[in-house]
C-alpha atoms as a PDB file:
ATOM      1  CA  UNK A   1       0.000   0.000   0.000  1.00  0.00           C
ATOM      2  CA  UNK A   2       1.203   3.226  -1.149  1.00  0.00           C
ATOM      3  CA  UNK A   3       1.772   6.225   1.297  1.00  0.00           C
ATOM      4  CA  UNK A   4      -0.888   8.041   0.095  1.00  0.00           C
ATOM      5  CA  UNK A   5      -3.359   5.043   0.882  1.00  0.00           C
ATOM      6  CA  UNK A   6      -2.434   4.802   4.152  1.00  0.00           C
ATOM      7  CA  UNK A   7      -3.150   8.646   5.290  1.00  0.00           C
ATOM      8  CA  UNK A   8      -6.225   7.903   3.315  1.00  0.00           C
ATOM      9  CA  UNK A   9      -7.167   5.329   5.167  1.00  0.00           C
ATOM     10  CA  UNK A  10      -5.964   7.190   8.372  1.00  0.00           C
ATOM     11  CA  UNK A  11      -8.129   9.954   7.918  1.00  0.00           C
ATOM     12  CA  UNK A  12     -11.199   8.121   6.624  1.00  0.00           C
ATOM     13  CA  UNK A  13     -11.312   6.386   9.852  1.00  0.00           C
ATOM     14  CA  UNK A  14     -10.545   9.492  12.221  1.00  0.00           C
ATOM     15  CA  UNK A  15     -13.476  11.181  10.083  1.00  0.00           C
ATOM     16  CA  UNK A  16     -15.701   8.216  10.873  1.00  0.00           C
ATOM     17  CA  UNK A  17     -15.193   8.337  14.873  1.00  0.00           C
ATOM     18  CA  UNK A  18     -14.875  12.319  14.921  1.00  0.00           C
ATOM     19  CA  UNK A  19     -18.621  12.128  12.650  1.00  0.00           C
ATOM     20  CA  UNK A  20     -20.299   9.061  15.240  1.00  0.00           C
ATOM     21  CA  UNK A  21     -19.030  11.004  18.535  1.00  0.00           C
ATOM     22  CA  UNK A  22     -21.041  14.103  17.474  1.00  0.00           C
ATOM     23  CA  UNK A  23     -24.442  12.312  17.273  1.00  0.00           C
ATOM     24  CA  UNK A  24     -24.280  11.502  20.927  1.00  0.00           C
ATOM     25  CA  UNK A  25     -26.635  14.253  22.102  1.00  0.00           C
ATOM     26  CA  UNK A  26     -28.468  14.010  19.530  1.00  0.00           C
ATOM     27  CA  UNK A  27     -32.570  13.845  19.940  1.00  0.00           C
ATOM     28  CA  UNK A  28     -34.069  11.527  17.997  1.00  0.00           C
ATOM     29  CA  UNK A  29     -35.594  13.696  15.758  1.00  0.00           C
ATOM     30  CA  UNK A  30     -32.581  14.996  14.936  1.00  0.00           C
ATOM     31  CA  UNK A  31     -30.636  11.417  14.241  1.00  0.00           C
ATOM     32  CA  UNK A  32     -33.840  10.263  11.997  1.00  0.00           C
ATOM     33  CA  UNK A  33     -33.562  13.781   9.675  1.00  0.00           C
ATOM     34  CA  UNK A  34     -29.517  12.908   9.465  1.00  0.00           C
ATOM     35  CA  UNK A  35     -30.115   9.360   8.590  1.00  0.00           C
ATOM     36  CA  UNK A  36     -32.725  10.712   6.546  1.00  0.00           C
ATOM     37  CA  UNK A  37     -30.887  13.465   4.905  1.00  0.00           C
ATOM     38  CA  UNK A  38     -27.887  11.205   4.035  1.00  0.00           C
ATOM     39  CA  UNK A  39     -30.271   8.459   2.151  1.00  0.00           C
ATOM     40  CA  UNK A  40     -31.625  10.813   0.650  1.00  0.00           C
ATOM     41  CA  UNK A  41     -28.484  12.245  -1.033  1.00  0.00           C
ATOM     42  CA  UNK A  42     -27.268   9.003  -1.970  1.00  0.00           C
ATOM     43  CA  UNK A  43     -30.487   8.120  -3.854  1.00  0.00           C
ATOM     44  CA  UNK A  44     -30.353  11.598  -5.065  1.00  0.00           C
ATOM     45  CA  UNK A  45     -27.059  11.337  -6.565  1.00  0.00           C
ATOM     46  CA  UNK A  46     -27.746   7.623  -7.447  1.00  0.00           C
ATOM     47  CA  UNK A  47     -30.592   8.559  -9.394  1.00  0.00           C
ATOM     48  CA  UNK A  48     -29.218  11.906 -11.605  1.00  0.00           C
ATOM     49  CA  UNK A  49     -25.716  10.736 -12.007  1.00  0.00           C
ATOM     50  CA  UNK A  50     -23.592  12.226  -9.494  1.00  0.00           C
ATOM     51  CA  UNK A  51     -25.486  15.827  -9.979  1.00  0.00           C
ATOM     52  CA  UNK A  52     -25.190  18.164  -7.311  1.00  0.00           C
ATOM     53  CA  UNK A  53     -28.691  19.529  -7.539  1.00  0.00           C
ATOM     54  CA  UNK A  54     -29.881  15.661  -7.324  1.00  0.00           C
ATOM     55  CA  UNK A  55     -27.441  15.199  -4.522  1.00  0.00           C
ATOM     56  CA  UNK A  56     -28.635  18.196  -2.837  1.00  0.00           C
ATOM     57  CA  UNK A  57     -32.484  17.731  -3.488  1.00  0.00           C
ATOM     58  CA  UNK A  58     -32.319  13.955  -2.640  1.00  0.00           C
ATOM     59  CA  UNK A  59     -30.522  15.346   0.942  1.00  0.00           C
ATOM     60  CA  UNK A  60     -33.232  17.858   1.790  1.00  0.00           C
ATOM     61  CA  UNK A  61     -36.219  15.921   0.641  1.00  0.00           C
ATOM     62  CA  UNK A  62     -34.927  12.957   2.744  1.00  0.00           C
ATOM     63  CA  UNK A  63     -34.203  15.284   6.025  1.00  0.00           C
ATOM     64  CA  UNK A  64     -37.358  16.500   5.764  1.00  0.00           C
ATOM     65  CA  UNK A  65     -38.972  12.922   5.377  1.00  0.00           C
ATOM     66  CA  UNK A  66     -36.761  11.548   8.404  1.00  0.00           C
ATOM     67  CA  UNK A  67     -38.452  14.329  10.385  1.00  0.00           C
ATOM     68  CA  UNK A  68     -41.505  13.561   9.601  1.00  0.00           C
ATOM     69  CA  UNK A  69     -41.189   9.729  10.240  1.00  0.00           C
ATOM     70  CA  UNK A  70     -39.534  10.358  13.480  1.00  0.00           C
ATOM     71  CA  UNK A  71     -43.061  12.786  14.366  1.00  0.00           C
ATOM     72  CA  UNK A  72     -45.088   9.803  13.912  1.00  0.00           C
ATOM     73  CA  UNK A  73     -43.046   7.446  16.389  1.00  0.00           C
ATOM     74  CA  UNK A  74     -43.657   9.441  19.306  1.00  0.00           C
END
């Protein structure tokens, strides 16, 4: 593995702990529109190609349907 790789690597898995360590106080409203929000830019870009409007769109439409599923569980 080259260098390069392994800082890669490195900081992929820093990210990862840095990213799950700020969703401890979350609510969980606020964890389902996250969730939400990052399925929903995944489809998004899934679905238009890597687009950045799709990407974006397919973000907020899924935050705002992870809010409203988490309204519904309480």
């Amino acid at each position: 593995m080259t260098k390069f790789n392994e800082i890669g690597l490195v900081t992929i898995a820093l990210s990862a702990l840095v990213g799950l360590g700020g969703c401890s106080n979350m609510t969980q409203q606020e964890r389902d529109m996250a969730v939400g929000a990052g399925v929903g830019a995944v489809g998004g870009s899934v679905l238009t190609g890597g687009s950045v409007i799709g990407t974006v769109g397919g973000a907020v439409v899924g935050g705002a349907i992870g809010k409203e599923v988490s309204k519904d569980k309480r």
